[in-house]
C-alpha atoms as a PDB file:
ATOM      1  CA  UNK A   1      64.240 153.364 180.853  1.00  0.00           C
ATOM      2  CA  UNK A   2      62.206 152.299 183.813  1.00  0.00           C
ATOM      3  CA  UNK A   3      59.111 151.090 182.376  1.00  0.00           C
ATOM      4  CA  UNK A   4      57.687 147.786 180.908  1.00  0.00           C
ATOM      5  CA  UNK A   5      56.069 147.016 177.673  1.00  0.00           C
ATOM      6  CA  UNK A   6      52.248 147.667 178.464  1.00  0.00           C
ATOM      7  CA  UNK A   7      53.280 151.306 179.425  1.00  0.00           C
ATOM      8  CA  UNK A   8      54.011 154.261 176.174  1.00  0.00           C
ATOM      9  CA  UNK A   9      54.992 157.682 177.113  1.00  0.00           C
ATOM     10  CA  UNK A  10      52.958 160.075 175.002  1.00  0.00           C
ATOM     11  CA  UNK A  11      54.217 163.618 174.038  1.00  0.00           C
ATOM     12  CA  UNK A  12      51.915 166.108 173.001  1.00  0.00           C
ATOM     13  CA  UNK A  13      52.573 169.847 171.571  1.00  0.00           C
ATOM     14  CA  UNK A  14      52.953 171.341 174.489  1.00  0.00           C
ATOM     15  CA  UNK A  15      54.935 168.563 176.306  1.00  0.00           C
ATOM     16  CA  UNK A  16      57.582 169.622 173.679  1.00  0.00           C
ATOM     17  CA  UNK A  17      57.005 173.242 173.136  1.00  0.00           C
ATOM     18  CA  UNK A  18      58.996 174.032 175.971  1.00  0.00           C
ATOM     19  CA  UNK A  19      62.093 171.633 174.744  1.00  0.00           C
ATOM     20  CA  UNK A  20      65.105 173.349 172.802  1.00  0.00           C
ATOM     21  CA  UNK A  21      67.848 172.261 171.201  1.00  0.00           C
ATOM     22  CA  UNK A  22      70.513 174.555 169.340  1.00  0.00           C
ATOM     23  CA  UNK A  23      70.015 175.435 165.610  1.00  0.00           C
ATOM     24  CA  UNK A  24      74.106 173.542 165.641  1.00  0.00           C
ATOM     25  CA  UNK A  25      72.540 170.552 167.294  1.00  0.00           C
ATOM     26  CA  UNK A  26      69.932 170.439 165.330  1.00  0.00           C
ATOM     27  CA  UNK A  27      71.826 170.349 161.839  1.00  0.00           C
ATOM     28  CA  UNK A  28      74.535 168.068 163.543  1.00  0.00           C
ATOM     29  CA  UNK A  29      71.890 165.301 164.544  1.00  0.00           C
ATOM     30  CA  UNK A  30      69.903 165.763 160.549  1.00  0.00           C
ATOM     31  CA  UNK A  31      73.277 165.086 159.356  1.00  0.00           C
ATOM     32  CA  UNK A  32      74.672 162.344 161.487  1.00  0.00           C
ATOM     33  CA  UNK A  33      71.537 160.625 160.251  1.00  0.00           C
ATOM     34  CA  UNK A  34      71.858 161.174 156.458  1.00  0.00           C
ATOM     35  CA  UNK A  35      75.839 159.576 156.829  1.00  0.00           C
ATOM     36  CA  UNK A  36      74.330 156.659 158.864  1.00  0.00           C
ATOM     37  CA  UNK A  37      71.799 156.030 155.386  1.00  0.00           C
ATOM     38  CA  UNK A  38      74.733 156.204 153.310  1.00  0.00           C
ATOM     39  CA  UNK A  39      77.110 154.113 155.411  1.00  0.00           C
ATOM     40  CA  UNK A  40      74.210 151.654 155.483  1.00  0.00           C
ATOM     41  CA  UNK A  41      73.539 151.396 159.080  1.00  0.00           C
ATOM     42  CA  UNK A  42      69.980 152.957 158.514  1.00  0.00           C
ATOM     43  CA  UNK A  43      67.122 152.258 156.909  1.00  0.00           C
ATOM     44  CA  UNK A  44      64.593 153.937 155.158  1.00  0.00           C
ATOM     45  CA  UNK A  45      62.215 152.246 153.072  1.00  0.00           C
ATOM     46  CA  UNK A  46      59.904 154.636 150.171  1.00  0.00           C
ATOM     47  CA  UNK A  47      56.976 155.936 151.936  1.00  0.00           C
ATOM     48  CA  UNK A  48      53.402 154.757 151.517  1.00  0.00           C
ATOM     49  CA  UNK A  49      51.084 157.200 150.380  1.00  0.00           C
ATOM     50  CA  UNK A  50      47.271 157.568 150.054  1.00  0.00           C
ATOM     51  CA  UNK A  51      45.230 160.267 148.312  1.00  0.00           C
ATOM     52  CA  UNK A  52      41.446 160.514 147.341  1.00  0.00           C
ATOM     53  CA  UNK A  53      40.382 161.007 143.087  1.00  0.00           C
ATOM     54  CA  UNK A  54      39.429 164.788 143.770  1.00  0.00           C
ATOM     55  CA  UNK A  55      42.838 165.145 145.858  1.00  0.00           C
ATOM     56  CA  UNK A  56      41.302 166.981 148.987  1.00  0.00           C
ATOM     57  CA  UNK A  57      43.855 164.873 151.512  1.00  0.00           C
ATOM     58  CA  UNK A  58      46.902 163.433 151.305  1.00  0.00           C
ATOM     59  CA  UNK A  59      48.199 160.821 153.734  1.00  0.00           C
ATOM     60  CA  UNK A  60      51.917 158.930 154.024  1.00  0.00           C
ATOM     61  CA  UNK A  61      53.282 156.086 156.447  1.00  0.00           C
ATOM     62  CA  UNK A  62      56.825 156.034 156.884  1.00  0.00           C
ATOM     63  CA  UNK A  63      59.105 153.235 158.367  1.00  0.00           C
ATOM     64  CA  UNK A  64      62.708 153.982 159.056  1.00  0.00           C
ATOM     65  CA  UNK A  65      65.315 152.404 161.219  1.00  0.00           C
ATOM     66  CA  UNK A  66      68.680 154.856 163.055  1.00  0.00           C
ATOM     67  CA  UNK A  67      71.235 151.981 163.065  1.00  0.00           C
ATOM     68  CA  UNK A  68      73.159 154.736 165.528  1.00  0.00           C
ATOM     69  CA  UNK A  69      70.369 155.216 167.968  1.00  0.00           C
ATOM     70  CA  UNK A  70      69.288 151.255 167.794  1.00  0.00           C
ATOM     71  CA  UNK A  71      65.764 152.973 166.817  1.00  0.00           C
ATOM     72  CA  UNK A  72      62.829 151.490 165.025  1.00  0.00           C
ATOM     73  CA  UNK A  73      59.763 154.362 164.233  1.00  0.00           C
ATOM     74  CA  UNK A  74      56.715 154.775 162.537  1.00  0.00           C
ATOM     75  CA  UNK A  75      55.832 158.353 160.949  1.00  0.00           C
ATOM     76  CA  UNK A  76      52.068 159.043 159.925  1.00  0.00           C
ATOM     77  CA  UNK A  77      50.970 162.422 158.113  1.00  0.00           C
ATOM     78  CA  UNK A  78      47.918 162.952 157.268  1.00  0.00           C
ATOM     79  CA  UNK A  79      46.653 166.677 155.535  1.00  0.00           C
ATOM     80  CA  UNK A  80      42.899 167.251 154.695  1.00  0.00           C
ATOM     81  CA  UNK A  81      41.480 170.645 152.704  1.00  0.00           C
ATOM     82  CA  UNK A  82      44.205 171.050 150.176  1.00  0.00           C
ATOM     83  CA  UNK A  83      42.375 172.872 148.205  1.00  0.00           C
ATOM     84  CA  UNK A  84      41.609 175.120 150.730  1.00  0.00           C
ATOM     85  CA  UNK A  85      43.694 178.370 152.339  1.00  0.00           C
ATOM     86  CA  UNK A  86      46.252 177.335 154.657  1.00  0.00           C
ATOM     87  CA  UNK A  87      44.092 178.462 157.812  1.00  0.00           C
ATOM     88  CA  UNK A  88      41.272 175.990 157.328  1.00  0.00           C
ATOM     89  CA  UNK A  89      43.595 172.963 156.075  1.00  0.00           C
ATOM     90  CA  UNK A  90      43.592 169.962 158.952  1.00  0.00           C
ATOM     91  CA  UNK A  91      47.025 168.230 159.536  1.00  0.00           C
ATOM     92  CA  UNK A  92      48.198 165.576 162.081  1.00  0.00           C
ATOM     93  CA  UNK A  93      51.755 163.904 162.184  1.00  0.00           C
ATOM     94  CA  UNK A  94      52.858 161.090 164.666  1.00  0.00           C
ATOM     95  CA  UNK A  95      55.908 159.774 165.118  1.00  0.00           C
ATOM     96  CA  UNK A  96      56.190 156.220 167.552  1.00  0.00           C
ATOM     97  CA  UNK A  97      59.605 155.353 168.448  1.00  0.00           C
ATOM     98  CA  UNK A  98      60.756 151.432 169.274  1.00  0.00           C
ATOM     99  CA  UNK A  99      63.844 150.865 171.305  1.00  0.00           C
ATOM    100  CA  UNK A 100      65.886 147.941 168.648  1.00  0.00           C
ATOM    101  CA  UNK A 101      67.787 146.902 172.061  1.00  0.00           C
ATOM    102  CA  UNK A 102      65.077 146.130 174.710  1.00  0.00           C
ATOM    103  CA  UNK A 103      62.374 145.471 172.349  1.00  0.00           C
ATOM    104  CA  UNK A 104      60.492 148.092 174.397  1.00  0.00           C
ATOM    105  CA  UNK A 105      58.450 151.439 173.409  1.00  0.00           C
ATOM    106  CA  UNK A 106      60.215 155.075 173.564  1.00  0.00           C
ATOM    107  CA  UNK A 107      57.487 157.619 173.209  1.00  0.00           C
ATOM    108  CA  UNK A 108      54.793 158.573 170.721  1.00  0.00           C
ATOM    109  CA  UNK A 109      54.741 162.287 170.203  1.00  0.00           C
ATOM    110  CA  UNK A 110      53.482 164.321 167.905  1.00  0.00           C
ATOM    111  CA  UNK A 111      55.961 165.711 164.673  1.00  0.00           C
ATOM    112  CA  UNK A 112      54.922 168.742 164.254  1.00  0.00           C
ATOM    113  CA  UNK A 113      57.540 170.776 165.671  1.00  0.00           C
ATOM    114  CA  UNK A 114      60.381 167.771 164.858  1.00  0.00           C
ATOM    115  CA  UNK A 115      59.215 168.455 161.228  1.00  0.00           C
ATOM    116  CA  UNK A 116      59.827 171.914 161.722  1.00  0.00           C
ATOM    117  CA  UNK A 117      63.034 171.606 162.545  1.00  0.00           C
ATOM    118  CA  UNK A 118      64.822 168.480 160.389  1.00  0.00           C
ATOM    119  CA  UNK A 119      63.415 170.341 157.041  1.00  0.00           C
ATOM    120  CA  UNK A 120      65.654 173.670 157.018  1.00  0.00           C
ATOM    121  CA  UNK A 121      68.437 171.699 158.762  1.00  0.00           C
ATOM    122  CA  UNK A 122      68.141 169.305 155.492  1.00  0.00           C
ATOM    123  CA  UNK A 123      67.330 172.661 153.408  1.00  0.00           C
ATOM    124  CA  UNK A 124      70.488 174.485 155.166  1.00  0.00           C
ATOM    125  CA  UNK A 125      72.668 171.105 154.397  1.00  0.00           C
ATOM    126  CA  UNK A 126      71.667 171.306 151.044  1.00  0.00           C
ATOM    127  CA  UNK A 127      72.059 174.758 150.760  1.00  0.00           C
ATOM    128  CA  UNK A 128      75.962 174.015 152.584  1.00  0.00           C
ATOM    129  CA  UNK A 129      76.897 171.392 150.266  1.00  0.00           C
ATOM    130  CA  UNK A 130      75.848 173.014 146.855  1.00  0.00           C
ATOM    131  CA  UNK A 131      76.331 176.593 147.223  1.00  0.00           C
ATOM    132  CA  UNK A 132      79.187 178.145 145.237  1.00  0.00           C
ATOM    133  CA  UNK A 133      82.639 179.004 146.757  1.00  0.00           C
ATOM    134  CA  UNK A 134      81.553 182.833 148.060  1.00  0.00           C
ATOM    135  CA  UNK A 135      78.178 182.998 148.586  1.00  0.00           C
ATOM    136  CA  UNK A 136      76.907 185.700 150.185  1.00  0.00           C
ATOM    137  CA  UNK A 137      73.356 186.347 149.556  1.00  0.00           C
ATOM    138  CA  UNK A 138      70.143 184.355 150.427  1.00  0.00           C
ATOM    139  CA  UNK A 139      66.352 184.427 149.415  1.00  0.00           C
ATOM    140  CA  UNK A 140      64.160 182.817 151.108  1.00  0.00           C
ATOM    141  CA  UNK A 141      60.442 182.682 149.190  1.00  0.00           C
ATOM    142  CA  UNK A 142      57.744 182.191 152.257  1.00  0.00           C
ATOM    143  CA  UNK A 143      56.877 183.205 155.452  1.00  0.00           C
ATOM    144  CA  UNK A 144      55.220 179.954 156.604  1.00  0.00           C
ATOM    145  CA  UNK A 145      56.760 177.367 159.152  1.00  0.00           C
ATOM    146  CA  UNK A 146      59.384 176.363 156.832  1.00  0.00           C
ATOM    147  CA  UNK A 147      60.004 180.312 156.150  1.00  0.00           C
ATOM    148  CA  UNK A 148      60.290 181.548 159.825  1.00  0.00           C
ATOM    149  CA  UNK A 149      63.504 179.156 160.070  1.00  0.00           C
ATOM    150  CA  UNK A 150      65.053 178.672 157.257  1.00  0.00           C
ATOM    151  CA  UNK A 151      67.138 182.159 157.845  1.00  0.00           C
ATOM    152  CA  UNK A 152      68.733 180.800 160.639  1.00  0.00           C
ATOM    153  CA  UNK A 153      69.061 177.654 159.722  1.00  0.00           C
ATOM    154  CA  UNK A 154      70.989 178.856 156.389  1.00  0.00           C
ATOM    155  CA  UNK A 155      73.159 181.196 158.676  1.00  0.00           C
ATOM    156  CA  UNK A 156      74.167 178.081 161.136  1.00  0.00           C
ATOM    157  CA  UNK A 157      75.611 176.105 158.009  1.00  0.00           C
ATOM    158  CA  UNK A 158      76.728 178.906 155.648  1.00  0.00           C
ATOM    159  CA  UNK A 159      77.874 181.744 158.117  1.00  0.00           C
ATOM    160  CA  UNK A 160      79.461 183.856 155.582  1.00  0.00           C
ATOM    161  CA  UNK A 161      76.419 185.182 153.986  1.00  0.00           C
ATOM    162  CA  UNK A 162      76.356 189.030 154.581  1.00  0.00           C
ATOM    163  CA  UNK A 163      72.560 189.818 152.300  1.00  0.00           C
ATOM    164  CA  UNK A 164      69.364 187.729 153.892  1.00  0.00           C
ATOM    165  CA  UNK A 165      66.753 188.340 151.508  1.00  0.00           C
ATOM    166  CA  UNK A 166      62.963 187.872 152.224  1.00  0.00           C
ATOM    167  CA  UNK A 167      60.090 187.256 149.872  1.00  0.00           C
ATOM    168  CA  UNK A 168      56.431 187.115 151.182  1.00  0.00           C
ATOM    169  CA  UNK A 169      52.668 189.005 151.517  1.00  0.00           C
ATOM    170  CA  UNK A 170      51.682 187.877 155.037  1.00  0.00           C
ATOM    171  CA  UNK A 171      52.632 190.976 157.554  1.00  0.00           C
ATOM    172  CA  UNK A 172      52.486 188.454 160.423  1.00  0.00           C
ATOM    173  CA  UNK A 173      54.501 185.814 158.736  1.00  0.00           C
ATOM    174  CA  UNK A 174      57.237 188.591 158.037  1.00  0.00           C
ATOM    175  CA  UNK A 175      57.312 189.911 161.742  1.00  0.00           C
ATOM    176  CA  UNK A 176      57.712 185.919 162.420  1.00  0.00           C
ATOM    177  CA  UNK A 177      60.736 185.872 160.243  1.00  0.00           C
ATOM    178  CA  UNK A 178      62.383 188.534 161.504  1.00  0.00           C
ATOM    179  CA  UNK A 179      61.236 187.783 165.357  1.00  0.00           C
ATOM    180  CA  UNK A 180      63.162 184.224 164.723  1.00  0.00           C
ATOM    181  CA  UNK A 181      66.485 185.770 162.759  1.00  0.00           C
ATOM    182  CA  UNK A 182      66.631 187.600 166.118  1.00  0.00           C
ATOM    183  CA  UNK A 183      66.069 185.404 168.361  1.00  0.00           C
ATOM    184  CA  UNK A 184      68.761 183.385 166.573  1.00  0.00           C
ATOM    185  CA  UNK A 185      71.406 185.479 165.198  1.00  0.00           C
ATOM    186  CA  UNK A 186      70.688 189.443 167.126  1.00  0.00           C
ATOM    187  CA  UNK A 187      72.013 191.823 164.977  1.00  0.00           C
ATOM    188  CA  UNK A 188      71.350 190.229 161.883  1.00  0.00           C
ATOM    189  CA  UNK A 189      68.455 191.395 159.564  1.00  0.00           C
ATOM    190  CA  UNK A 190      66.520 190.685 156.398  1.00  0.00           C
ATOM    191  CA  UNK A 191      65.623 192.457 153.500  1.00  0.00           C
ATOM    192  CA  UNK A 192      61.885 192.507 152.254  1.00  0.00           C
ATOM    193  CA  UNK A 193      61.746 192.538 148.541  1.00  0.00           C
ATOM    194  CA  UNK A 194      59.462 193.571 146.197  1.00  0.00           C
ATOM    195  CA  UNK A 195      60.882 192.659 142.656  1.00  0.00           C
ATOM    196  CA  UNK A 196      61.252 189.075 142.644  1.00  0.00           C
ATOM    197  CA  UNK A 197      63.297 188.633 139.681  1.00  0.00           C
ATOM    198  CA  UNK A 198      65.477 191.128 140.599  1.00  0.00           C
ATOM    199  CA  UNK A 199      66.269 189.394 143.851  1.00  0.00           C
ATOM    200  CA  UNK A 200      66.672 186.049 142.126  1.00  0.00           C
ATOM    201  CA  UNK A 201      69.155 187.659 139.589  1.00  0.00           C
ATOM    202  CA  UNK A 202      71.461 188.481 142.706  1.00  0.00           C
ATOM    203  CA  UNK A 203      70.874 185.871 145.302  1.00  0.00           C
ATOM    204  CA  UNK A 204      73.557 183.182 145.323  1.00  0.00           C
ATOM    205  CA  UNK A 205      70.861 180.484 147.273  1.00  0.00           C
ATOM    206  CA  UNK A 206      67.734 180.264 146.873  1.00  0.00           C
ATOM    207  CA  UNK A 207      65.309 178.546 149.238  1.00  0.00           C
ATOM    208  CA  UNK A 208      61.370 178.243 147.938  1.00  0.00           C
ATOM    209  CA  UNK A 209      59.273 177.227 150.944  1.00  0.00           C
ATOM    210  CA  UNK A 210      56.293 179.336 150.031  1.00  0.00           C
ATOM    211  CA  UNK A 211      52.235 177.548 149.921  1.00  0.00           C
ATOM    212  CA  UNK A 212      50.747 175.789 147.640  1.00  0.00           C
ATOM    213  CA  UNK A 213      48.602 178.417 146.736  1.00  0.00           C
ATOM    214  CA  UNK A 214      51.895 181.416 145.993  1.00  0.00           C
ATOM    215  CA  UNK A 215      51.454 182.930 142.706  1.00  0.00           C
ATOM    216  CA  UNK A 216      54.969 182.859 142.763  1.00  0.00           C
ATOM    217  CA  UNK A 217      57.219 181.013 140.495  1.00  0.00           C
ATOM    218  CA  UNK A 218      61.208 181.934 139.863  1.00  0.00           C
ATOM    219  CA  UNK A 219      61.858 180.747 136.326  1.00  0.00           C
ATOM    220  CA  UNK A 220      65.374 179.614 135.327  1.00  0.00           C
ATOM    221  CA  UNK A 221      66.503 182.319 133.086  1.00  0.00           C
ATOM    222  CA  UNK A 222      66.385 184.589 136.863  1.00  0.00           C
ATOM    223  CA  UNK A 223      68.622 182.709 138.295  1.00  0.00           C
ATOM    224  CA  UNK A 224      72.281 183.590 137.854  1.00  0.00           C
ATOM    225  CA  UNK A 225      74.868 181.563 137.292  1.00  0.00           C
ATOM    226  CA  UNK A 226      76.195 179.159 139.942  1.00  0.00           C
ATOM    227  CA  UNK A 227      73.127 179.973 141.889  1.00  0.00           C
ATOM    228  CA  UNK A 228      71.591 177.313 144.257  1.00  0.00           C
ATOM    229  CA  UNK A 229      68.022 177.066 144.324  1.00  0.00           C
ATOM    230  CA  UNK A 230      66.313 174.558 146.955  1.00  0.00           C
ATOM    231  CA  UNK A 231      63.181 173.098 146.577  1.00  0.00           C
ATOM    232  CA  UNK A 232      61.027 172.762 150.133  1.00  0.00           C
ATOM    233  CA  UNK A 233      57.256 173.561 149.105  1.00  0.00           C
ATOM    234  CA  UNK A 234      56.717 175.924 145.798  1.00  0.00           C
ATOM    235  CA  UNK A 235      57.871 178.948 144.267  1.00  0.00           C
ATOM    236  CA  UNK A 236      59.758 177.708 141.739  1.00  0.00           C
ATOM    237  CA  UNK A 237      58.828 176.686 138.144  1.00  0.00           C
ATOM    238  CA  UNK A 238      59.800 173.660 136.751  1.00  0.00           C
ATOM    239  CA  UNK A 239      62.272 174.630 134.613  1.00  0.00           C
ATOM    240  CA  UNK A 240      64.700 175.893 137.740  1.00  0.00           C
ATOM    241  CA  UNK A 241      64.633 171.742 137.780  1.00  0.00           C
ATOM    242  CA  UNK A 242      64.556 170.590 134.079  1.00  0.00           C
ATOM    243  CA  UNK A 243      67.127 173.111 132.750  1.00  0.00           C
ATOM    244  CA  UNK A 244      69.732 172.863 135.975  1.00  0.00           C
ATOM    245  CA  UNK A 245      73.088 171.812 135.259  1.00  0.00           C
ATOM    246  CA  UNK A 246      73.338 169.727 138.391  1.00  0.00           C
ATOM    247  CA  UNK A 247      70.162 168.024 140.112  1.00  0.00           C
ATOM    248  CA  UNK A 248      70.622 166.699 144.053  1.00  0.00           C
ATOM    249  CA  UNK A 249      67.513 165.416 146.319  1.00  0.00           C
ATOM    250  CA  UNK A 250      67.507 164.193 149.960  1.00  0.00           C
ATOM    251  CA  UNK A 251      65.914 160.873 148.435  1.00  0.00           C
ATOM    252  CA  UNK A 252      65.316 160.309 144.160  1.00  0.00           C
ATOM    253  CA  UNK A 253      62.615 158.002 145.431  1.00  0.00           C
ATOM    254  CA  UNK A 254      60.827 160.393 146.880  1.00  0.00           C
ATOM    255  CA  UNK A 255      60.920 163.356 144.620  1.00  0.00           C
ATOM    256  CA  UNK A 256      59.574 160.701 142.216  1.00  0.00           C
ATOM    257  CA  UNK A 257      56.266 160.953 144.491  1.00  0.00           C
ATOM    258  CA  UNK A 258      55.898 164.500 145.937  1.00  0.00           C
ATOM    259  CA  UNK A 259      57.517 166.180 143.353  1.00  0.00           C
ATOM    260  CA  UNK A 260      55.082 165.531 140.521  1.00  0.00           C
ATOM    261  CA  UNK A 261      54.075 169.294 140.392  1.00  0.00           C
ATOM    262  CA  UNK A 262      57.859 170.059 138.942  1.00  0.00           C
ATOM    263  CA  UNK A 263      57.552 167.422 135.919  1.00  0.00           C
ATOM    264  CA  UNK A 264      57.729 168.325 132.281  1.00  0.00           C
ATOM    265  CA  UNK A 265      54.350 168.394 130.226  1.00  0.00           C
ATOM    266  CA  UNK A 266      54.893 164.988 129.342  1.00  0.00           C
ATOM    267  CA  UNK A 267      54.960 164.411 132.950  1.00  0.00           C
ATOM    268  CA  UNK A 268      58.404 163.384 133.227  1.00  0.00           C
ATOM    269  CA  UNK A 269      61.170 164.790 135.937  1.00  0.00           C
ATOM    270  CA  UNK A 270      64.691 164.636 134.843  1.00  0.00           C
ATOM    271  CA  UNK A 271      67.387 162.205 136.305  1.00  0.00           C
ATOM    272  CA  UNK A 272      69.135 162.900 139.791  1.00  0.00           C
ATOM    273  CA  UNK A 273      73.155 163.500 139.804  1.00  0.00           C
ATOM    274  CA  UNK A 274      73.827 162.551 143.858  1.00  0.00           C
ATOM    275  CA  UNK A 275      71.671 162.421 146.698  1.00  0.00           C
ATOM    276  CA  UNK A 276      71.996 164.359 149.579  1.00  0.00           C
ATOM    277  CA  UNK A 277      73.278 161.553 152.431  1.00  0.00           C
ATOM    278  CA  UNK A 278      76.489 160.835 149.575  1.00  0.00           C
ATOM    279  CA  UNK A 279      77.082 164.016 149.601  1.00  0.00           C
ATOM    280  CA  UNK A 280      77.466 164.928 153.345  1.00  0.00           C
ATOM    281  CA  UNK A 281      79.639 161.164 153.836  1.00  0.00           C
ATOM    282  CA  UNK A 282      82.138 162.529 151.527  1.00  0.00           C
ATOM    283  CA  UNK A 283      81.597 159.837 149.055  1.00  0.00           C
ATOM    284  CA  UNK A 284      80.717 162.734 146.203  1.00  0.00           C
ATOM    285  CA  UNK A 285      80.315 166.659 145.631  1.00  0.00           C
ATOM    286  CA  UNK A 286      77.388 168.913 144.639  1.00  0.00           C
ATOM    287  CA  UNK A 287      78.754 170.515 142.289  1.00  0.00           C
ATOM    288  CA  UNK A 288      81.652 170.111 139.675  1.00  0.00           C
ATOM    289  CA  UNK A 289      81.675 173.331 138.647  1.00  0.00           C
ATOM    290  CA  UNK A 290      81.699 177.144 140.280  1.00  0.00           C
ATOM    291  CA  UNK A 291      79.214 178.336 137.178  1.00  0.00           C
ATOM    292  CA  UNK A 292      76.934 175.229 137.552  1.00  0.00           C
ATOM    293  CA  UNK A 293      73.229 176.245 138.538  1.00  0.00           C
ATOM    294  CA  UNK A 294      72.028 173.402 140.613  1.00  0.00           C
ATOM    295  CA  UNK A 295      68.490 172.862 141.682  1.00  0.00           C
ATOM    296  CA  UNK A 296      68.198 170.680 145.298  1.00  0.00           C
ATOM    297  CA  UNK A 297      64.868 169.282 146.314  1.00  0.00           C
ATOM    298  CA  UNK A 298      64.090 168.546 150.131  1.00  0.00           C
ATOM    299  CA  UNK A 299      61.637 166.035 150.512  1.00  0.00           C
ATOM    300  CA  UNK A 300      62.557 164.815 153.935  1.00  0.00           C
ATOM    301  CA  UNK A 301      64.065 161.509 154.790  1.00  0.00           C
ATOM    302  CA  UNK A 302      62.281 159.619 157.981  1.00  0.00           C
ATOM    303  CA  UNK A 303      65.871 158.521 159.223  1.00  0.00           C
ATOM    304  CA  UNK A 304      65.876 162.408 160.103  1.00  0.00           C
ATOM    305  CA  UNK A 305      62.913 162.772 162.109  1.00  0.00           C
ATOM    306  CA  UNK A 306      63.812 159.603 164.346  1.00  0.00           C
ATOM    307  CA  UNK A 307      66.954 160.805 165.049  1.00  0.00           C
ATOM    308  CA  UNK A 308      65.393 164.347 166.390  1.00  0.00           C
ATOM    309  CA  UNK A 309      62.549 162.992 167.727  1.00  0.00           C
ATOM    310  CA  UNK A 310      64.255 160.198 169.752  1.00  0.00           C
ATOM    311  CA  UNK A 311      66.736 163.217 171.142  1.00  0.00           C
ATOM    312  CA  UNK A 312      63.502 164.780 172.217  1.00  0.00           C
ATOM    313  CA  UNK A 313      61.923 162.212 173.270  1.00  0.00           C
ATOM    314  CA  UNK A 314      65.260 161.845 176.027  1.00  0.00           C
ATOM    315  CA  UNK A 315      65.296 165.322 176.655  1.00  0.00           C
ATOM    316  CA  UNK A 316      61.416 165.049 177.143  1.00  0.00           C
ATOM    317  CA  UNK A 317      61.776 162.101 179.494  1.00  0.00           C
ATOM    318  CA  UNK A 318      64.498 163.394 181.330  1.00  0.00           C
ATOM    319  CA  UNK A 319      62.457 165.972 182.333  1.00  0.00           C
ATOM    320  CA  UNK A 320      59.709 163.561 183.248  1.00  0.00           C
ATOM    321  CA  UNK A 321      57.248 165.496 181.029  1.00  0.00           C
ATOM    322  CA  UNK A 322      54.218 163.492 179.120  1.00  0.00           C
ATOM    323  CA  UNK A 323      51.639 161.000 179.928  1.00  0.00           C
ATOM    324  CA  UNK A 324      52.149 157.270 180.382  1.00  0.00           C
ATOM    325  CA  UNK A 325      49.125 155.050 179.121  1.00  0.00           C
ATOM    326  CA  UNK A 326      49.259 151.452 179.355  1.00  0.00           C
ATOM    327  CA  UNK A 327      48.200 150.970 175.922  1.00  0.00           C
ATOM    328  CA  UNK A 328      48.606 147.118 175.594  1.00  0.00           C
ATOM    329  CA  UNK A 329      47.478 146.248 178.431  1.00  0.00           C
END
């Protein structure tokens, strides 16, 4: 890029709002990233994390390098209110990409929407490399962010499902859903339940992306067996984790930290089989067994997110949209 070192091209929300990349792209670039980790050619370090005695915020730094991209980045998060409703919680995620060749800046942009993207690609991988030989019916527990997409997401890596299940209280966050299947796969529709258990008892994946705050909590006895159930945000109870017969995570590390909610009451999580980036290199398999249940947790890697974010930052750049500030000069 044309540009020297004083200068950093800044992307806000809006600058990449009007970006798109396929759902296919999207899942192709998440993965290409997780067999780059396991081939060694990445790095990502355990995150740094921050949070006050009464736990109202929560804050993470992440360092990562793509060893495909020649990529250095720096991912901050930072969440305030979480004891508060979703709609008066404050939350801020940057992502500053280093060119490894030139020694020169890429972009900082905001994550928000690359977050929103790698984390039901990762949940749809998952979902892809555990799920039983014929599965054909999905639940999806939320309507949030990670809700709205995981639908398509799941139908982009497992196209053979033929039920989409849908689980959730907010009427707008339902129309979302549905709006985004849609948009994504026309012709295709979901199913709103209202008997949880029942649902759980038939659905072949499961993928919990629901608030903090659900009441809901699928226990392991609903599941059936050689049912998938992925872990994004909550709605399930800990014993879909401590009673599975097989246990993958993007990252053990990590589940280690954000995953404390799912430990045992002597505040102990169980041991992980394979992690997600051994999996999709071929090195190992999910599962071992048709009849195993086996519980997945996505915590996000930030190898991920610099992979996506540096494609948008190219697409963004191409395009000549955001704001250079000499910001070292």
């Amino acid at each position: 890029m044309d540009r020297d070192d004083t200068t950093l091209r800044v992307l806000s929300t809006s600058d990449l709002a009007g970006l798109d990349m396929p759902l296919a792209d999207v899942v192709d670039t998440v993965e290409q990233a997780y067999r780059a980790l396991a081939a060694g050619t990445s790095d990502n370090p355990r995150k740094l994390t921050a949070k006050p005695a009464d736990g109202h915020s929560v804050s993470y730094a992440m360092l990562g390098r793509d060893g495909v991209r020649d990529v250095v980045a720096i991912k901050t998060s930072y969440k305030h209110g979480l004891h508060e409703s979703r709609d008066r919680q404050h939350y801020y995620t940057t992502l500053t990409l280093y060119d490894d060749v030139t020694g020169l800046p890429v972009a900082m942009m905001d994550c928000s929407r690359i977050g929103s993207l790698r984390t039901p690609a990762a949940s749809a991988l998952l979902a892809r490399a555990c799920a039983a030989p014929g599965a054909s019916t999905a639940l999806v527990i939320g309507t949030g962010t990670q809700g709205r997409l995981a639908l398509p997401f799941l139908l982009t890596t497992l196209p053979t499902l033929e039920r989409l299940l849908l689980s959730g209280t907010h009427p707008d966050g339902i129309a979302a859903v549905r709006t985004e299947l849609a948009r994504h796969f026309p012709g295709r529709d979901v199913e709103l339940v209202s008997d949880l258990k029942a649902a759980a008892r038939e659905a072949d994946v499961v993928v919990a992306t629901a608030g903090a705050h659900t009441p809901v909590a699928i226990e392991a006895d609903w599941l059936k067996p050689g049912a998938t159930a992925v872990l994004v945000g909550h709605g399930l109870a800990p014993s879909t984790l401590h009673r599975a017969d097989r246990v993958i995570a993007t990252s053990e590390a990590q589940m280690r930290i954000t995953g404390t909610d799912m430990a045992d009451a002597d505040g102990n999580l169980p041991a992980v089989d394979l992690e997600l980036p051994a999996i999709v290199s071929g090195v190992s398999k999910a599962r071992t067994a048709a009849k195993q249940r086996v519980f997945a947790y996505n915590s996000g890697l930030v190898v991920t997110d610099i992979a996506l974010g540096h494609r948008f930052a190219q697409l963004a750049i191409e395009q000549g949209l955001g704001t250079e500030i000499s910001l070292w000069k």
